[in-house]
Protein backbone atom coordinates (compact mmCIF):
# COMPACT_ATOMS: atom_id res chain seq x y z
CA UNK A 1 16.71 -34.08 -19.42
CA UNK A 2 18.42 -31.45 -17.49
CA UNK A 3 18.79 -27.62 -19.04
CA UNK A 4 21.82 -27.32 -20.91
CA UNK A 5 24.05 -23.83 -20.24
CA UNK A 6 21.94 -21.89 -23.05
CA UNK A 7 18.82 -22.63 -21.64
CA UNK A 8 19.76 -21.39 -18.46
CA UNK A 9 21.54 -18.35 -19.47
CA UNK A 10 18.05 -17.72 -21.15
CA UNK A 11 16.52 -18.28 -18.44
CA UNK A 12 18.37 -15.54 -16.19
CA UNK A 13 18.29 -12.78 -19.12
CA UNK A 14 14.61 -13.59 -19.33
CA UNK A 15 14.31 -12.99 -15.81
CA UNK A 16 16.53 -9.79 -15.68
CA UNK A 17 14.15 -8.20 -18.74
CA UNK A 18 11.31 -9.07 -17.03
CA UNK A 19 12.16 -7.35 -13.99
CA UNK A 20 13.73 -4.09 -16.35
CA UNK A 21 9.88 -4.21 -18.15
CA UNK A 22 7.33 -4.74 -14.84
CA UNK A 23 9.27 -2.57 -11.87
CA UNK A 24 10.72 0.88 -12.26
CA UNK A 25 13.37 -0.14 -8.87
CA UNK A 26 15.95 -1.36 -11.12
CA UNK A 27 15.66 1.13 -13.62
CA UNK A 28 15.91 4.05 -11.23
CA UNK A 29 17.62 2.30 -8.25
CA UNK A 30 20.64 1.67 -11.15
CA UNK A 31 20.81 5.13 -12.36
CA UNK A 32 21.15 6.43 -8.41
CA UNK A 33 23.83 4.34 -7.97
CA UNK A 34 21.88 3.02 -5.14
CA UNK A 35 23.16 -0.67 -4.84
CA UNK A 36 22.60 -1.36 -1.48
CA UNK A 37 18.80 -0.41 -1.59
CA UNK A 38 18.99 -1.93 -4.99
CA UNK A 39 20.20 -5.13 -3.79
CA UNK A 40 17.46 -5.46 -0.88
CA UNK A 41 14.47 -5.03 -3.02
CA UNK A 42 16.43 -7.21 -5.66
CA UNK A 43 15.30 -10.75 -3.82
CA UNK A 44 11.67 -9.79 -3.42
CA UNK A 45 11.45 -7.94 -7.05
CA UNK A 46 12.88 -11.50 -8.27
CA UNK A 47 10.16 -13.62 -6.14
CA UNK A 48 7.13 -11.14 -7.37
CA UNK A 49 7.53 -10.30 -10.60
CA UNK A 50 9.47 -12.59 -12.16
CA UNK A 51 7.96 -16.05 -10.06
CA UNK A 52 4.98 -14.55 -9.23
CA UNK A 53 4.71 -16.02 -5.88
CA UNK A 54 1.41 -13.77 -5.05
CA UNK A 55 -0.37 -15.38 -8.29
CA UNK A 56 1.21 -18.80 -8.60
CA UNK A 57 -0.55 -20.34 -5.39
CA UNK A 58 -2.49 -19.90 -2.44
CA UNK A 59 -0.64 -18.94 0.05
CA UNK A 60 3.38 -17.99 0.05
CA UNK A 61 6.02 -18.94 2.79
CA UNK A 62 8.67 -15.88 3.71
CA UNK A 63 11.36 -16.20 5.35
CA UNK A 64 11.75 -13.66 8.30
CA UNK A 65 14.89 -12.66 10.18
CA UNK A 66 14.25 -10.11 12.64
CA UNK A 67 15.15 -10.34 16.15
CA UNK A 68 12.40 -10.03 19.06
CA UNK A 69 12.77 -7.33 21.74
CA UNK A 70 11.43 -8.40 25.19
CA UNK A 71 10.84 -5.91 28.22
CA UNK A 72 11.28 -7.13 31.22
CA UNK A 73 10.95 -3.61 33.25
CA UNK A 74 7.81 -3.05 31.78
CA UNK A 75 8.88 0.71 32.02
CA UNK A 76 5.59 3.13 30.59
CA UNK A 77 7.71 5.99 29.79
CA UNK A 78 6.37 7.28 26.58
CA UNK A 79 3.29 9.44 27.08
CA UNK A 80 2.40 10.16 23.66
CA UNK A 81 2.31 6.37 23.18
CA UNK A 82 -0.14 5.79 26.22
CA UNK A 83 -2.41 8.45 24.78
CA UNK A 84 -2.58 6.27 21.45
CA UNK A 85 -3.27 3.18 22.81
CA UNK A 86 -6.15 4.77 25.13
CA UNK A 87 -7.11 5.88 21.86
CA UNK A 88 -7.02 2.65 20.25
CA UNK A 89 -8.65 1.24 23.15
CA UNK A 90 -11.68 3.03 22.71
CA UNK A 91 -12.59 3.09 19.62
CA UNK A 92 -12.32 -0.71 18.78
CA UNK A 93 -15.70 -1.88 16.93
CA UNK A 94 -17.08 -5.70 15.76
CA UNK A 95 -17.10 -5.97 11.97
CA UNK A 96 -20.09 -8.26 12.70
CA UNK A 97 -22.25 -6.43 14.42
CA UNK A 98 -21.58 -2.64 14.10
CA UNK A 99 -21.67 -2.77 10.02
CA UNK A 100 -25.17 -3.14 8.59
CA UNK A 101 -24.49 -6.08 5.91
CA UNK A 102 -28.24 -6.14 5.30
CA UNK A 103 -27.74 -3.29 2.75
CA UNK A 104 -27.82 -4.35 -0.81
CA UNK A 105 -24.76 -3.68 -3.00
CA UNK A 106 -25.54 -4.04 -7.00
CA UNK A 107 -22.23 -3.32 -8.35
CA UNK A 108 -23.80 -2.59 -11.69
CA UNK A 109 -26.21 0.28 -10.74
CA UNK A 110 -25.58 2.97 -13.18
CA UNK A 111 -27.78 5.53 -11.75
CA UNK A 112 -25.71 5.28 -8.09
CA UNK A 113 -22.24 3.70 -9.25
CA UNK A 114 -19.96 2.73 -6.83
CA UNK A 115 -17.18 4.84 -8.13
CA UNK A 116 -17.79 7.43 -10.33
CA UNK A 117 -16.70 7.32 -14.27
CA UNK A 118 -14.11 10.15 -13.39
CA UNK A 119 -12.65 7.52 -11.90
CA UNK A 120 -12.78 4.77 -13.64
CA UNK A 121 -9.63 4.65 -15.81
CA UNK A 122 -10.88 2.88 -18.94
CA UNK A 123 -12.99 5.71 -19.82
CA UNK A 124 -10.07 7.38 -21.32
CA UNK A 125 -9.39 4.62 -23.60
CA UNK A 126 -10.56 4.97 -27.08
CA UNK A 127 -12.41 1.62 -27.11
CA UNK A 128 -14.14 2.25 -24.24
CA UNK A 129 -16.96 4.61 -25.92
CA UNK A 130 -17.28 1.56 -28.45
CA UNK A 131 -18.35 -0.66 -25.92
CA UNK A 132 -21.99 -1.67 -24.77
CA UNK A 133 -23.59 -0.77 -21.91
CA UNK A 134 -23.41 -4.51 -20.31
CA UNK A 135 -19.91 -4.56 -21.05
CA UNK A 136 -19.57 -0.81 -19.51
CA UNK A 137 -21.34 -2.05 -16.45
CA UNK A 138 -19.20 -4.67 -16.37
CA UNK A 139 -15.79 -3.45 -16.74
CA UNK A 140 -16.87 -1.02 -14.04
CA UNK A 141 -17.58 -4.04 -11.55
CA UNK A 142 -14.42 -5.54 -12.62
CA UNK A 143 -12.17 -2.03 -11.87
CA UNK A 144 -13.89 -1.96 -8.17
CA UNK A 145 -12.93 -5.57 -7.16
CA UNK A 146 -9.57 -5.15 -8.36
CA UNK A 147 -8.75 -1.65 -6.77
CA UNK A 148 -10.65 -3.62 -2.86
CA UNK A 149 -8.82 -6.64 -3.89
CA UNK A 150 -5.25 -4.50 -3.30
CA UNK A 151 -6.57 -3.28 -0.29
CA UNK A 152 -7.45 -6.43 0.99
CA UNK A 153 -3.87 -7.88 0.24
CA UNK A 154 -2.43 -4.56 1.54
CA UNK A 155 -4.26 -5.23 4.68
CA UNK A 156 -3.36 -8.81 5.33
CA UNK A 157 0.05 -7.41 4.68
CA UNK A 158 -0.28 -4.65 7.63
CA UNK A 159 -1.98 -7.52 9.83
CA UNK A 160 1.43 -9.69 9.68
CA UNK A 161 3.79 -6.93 9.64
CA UNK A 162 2.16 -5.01 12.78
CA UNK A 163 2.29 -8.58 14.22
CA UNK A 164 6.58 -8.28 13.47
CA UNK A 165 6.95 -4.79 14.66
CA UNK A 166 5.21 -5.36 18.19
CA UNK A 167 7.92 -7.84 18.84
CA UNK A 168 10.60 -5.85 17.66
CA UNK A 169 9.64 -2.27 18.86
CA UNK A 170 11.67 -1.70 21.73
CA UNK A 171 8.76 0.41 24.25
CA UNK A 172 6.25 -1.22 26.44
CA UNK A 173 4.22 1.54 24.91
CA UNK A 174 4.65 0.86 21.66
CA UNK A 175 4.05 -2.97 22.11
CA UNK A 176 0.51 -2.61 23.97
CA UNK A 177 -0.79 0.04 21.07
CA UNK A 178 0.79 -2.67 18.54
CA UNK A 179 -1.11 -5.24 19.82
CA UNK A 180 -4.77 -2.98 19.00
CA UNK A 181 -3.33 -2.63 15.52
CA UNK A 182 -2.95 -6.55 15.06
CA UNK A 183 -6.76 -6.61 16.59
CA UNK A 184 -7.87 -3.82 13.95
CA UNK A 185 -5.32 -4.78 10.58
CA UNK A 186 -7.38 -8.31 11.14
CA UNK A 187 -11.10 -6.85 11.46
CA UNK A 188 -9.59 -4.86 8.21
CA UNK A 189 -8.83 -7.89 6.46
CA UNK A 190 -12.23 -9.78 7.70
CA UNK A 191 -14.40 -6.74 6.38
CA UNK A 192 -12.61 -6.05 3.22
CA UNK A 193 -12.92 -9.59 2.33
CA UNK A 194 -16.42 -9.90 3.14
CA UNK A 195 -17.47 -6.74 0.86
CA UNK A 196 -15.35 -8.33 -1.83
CA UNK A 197 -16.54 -12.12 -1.95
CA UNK A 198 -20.42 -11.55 0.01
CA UNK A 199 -21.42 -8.51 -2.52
CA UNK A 200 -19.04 -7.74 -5.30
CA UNK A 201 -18.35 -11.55 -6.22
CA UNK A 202 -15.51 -10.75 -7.52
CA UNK A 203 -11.74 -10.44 -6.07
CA UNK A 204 -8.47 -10.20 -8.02
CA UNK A 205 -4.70 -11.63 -7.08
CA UNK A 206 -2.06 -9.39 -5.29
CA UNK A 207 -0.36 -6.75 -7.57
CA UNK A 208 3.26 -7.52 -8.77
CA UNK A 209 4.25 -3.96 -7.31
CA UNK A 210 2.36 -4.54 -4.27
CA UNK A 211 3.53 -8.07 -3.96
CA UNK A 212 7.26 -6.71 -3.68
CA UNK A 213 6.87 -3.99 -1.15
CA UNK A 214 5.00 -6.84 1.25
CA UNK A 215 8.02 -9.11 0.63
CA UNK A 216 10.75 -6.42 1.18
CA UNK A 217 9.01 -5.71 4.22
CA UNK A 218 8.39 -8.97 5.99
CA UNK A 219 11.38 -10.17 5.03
CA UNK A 220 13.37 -7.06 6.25
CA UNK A 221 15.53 -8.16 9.46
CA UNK A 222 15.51 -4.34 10.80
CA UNK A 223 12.45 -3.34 12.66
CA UNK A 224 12.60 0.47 12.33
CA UNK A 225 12.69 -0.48 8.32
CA UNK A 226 9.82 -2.68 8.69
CA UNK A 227 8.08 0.35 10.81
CA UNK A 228 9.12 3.13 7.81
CA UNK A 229 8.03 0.34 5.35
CA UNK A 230 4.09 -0.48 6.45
CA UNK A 231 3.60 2.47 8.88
CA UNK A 232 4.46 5.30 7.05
CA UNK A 233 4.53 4.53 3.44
CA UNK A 234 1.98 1.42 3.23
CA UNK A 235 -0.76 2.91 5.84
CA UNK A 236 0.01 6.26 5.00
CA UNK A 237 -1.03 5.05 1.02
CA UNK A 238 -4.03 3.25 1.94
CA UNK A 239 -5.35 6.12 4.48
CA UNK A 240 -5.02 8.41 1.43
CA UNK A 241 -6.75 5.94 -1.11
CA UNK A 242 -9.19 4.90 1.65
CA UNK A 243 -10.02 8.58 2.32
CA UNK A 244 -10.55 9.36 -1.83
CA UNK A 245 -12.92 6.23 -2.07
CA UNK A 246 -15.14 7.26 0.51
CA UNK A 247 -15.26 10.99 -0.64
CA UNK A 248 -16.31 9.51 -4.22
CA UNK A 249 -18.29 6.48 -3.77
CA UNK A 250 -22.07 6.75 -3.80
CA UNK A 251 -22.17 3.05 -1.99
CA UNK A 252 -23.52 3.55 1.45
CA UNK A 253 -22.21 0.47 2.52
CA UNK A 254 -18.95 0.58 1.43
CA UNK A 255 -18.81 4.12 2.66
CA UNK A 256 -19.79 3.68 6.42
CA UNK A 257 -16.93 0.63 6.26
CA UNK A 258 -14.43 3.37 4.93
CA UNK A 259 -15.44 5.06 7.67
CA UNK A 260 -14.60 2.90 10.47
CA UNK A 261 -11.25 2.00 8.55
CA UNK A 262 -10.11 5.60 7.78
CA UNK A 263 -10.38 6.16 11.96
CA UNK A 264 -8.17 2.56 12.79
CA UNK A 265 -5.74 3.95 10.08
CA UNK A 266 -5.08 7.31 11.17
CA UNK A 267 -4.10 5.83 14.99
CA UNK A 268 -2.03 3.52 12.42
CA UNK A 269 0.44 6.05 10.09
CA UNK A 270 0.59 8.27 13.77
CA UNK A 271 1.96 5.66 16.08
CA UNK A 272 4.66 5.48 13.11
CA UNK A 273 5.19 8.80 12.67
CA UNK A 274 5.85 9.56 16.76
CA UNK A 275 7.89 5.61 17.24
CA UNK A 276 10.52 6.80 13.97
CA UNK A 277 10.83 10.61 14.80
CA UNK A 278 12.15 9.26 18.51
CA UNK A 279 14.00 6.43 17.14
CA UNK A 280 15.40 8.21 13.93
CA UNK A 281 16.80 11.15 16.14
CA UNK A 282 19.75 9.00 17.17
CA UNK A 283 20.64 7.10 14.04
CA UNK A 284 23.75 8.14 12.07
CA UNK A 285 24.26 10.20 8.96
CA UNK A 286 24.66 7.10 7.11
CA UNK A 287 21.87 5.63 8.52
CA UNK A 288 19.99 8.16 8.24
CA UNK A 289 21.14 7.77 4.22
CA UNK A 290 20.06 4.52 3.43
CA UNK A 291 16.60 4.93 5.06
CA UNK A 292 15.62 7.55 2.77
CA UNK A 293 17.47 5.55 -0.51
CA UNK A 294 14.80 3.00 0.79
CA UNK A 295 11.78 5.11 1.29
CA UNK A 296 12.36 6.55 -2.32
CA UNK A 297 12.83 3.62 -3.80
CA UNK A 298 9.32 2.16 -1.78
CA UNK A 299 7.73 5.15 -3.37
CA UNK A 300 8.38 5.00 -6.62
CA UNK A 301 7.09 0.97 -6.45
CA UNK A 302 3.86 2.69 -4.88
CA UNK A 303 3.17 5.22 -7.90
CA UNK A 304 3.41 2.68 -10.03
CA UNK A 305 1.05 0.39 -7.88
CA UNK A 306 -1.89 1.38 -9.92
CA UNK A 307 -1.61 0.15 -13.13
CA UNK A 308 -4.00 -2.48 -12.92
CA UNK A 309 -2.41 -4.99 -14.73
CA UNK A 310 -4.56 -8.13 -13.61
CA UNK A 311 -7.51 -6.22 -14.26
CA UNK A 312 -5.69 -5.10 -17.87
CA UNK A 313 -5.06 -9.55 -18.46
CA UNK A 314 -8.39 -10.11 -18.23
CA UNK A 315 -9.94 -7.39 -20.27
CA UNK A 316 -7.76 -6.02 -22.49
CA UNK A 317 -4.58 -7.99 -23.12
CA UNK A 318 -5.78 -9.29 -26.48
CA UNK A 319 -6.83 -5.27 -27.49
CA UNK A 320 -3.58 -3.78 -26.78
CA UNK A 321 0.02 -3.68 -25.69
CA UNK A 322 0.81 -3.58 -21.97
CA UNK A 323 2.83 -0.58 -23.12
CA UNK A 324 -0.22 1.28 -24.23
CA UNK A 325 -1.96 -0.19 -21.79
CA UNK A 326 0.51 1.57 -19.15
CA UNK A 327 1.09 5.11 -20.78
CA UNK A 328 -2.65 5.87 -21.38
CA UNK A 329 -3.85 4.31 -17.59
CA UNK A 330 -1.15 6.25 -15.77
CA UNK A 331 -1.73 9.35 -17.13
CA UNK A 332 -5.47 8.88 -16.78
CA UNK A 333 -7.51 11.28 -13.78
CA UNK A 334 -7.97 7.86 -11.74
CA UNK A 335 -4.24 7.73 -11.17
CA UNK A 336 -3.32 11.29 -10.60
CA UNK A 337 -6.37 11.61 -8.13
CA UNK A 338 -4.72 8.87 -5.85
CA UNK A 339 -1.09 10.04 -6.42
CA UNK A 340 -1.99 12.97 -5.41
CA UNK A 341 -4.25 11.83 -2.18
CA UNK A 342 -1.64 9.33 -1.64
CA UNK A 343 1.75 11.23 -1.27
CA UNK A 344 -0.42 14.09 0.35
CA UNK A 345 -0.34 12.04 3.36
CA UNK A 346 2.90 9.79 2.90
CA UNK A 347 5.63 13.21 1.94
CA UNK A 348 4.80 15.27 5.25
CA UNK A 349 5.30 11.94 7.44
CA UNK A 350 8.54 11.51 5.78
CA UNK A 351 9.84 15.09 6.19
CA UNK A 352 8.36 14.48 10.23
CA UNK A 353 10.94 11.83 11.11
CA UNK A 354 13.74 13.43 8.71
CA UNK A 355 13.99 11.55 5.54
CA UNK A 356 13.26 14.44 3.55
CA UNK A 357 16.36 16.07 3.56
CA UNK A 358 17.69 18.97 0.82
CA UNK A 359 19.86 15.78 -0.35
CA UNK A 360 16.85 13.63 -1.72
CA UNK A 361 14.19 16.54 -2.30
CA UNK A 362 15.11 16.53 -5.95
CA UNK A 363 14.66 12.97 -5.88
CA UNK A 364 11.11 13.67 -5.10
CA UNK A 365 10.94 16.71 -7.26
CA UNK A 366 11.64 14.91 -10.42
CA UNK A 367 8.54 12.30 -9.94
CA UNK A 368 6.12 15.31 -8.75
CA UNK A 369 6.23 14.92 -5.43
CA UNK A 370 7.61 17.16 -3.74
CA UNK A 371 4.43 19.32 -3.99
CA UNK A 372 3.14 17.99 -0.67
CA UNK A 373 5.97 18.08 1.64
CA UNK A 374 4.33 21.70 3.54
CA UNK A 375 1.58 19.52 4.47
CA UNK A 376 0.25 18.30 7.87
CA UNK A 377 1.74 15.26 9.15
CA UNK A 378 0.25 12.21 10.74
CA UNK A 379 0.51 14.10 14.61
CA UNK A 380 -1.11 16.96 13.23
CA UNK A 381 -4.35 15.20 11.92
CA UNK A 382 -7.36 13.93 13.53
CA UNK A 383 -9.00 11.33 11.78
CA UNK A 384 -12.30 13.78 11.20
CA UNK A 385 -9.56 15.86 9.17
CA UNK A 386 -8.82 12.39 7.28
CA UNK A 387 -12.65 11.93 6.45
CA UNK A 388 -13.48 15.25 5.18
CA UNK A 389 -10.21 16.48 3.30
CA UNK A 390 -10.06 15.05 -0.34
């Protein structure tokens, strides 16, 4: 029997509260007034959250529309770029045979955890000192796969989208240092994976947060958007996360991986960093506008990335209200560390290519951000910088 008028009228206010309840963008895109950037994310906030495409099967079909930008000059007129992609060139390494996978990972080792319980959010729950030791151990193991598992989706994200943005950027340059990223977002993706399924035995689905940001991105039809999207806000996220993990973790294996993935990442945020500063120096006020209404709006669905919530279904949604869950996880150390790692990296970048401006610096200021923006940026860094500030 087809849905009669109430049932579908439920059906949409059903899907508008679930979107108000699981993503701050409409919430805070709403109160800006910002209903162009509003009405971007709106399609892949509706396809995440509210159909959970990332969770409801195993794979997921987007729709691109971006246009592809072929060179026939095959002009090399960008010297920075050329530097990069020497870069790139020689410090590609085999995920097989340069990482020692004969090292033995016991996710449960108490005396040599894999992240410390500083930063493990649960311990600031008041069950958690109620709990046994198994269940301790566990929890822990549970907390690691899901924060790899984002990673991993993160990364197959960057693999696709550095795949888009070499046919759209509009250097010769730019496309031949593209074209090591694809090579190193996949050896991300293979490694990740393999540390997740080979020792951990244990991976999670995509994060609804995380889940939007890919779709906005992929399915973005302008390429500098896509660039601002993965390059700078994405990669610039995961370089600060990766960068915290491998300061903290007392897994050798794990850490030496970091390693190699910290280097491929830094190449990463500064080939978007020096592509947007040159492009973004000719775009229009208004232009100019909407790409940091984006970026803050991108942001905002990034410090909120973190709340765990498939990790919270399985273990505690029959203990307590994802409410609770939510105000006791995001105030705990965990998530301030990486917020604070995180946008360390991601506010300089920003300010680089000029979407910081005294217009949307409030914006920033009123989520604690703001703090960073005298920082270095991505062309100021060397990735031995990256590996030893945390």
């Amino acid at each position: 029997m087809p849905p009669s008028q109430q049932d579908l009228k439920d059906a949409i206010s059903g899907s508008f509260n679930a979107l108000m309840r699981s993503s701050p963008l409409l919430k805070e895109a709403a109160k800006s007034r910002n209903v162009k950037v509003l009405r971007s994310l709106l399609g892949p906030a509706f396809r995440g959250i509210v159909l959970q495409q990332g969770k409801r099967d195993d794979s997921t079909l987007m729709d691109t529309g971006h246009g592809v930008h072929f060179d026939w000059s095959y002009e090399r007129s960008f010297p920075e770029m050329q530097k990069l992609y020497e870069a790139a060139k020689k410090n590609q390494w085999n995920a097989t045979t340069d990482v020692d996978w004969s090292i033995d990972v016991d996710p449960y080792n108490t005396e040599k955890p894999i992240l410390p319980d500083a930063l493990i959010p649960m311990t600031a729950l008041p069950i958690w000192r109620h709990l046994s030791e198994d269940e301790k151990a566990e929890q822990r193991h549970g907390m690691v796969g899901w924060i790899l598992s984002q990673f991993l989706h993160g990364e197959q994200g960057a693999l696709f989208a550095a795949a888009q943005t070499t046919e759209c950027v509009p250097w010769m340059d730019g496309k031949l240092f593209g074209s090591t990223q694809v090579v190193d977002e996949g050896r991300h993706v293979e490694v990740l994976h393999a540390y997740l399924d080979d020792k951990l035995e244990k991976r999670y689905d995509i994060n609804d947060n995380l889940y939007v940001i890919i779709d906005a991105i992929m399915t973005e039809s302008a390429w500098d958007l896509k660039f601002l999207g993965m390059q700078i806000l994405v990669e610039g996220l995961a370089l600060g996360a990766f960068g915290a993990i491998r300061y903290n973790t007392h897994e050798p294996l794990l850490k030496h991986i970091l390693r190699y993935i910290i280097t491929d990442e830094a190449r990463h945020v500064h080939y978007g960093v020096l592509s947007l500063a040159k492009y973004m120096a000719e775009l229009s006020e208004k232009e100019m506008r909407y790409r940091e209404e984006w970026a803050f709006e991108v942001s905002l669905l990034m410090r909120n990335r973190f709340l765990a919530h498939e990790f919270y279904d399985e273990y505690y949604g029959h203990r307590m209200s994802r409410q609770d869950w939510d105000a006791i996880i995001g105030k705990s150390q965990l998530m301030e560390f990486f917020r604070r790692v995180m946008f360390k990296r991601i506010i300089p970048n920003l300010k680089k290519i000029g979407l910081l401006s005294d217009r949307i610096k409030p914006r920033y200021a009123s989520i604690g951000l703001l703090q960073y923006e005298s920082g270095k940026s991505a062309m100021e860094l060397t990735a031995l910088d990256l590996l030893e500030d945390n």
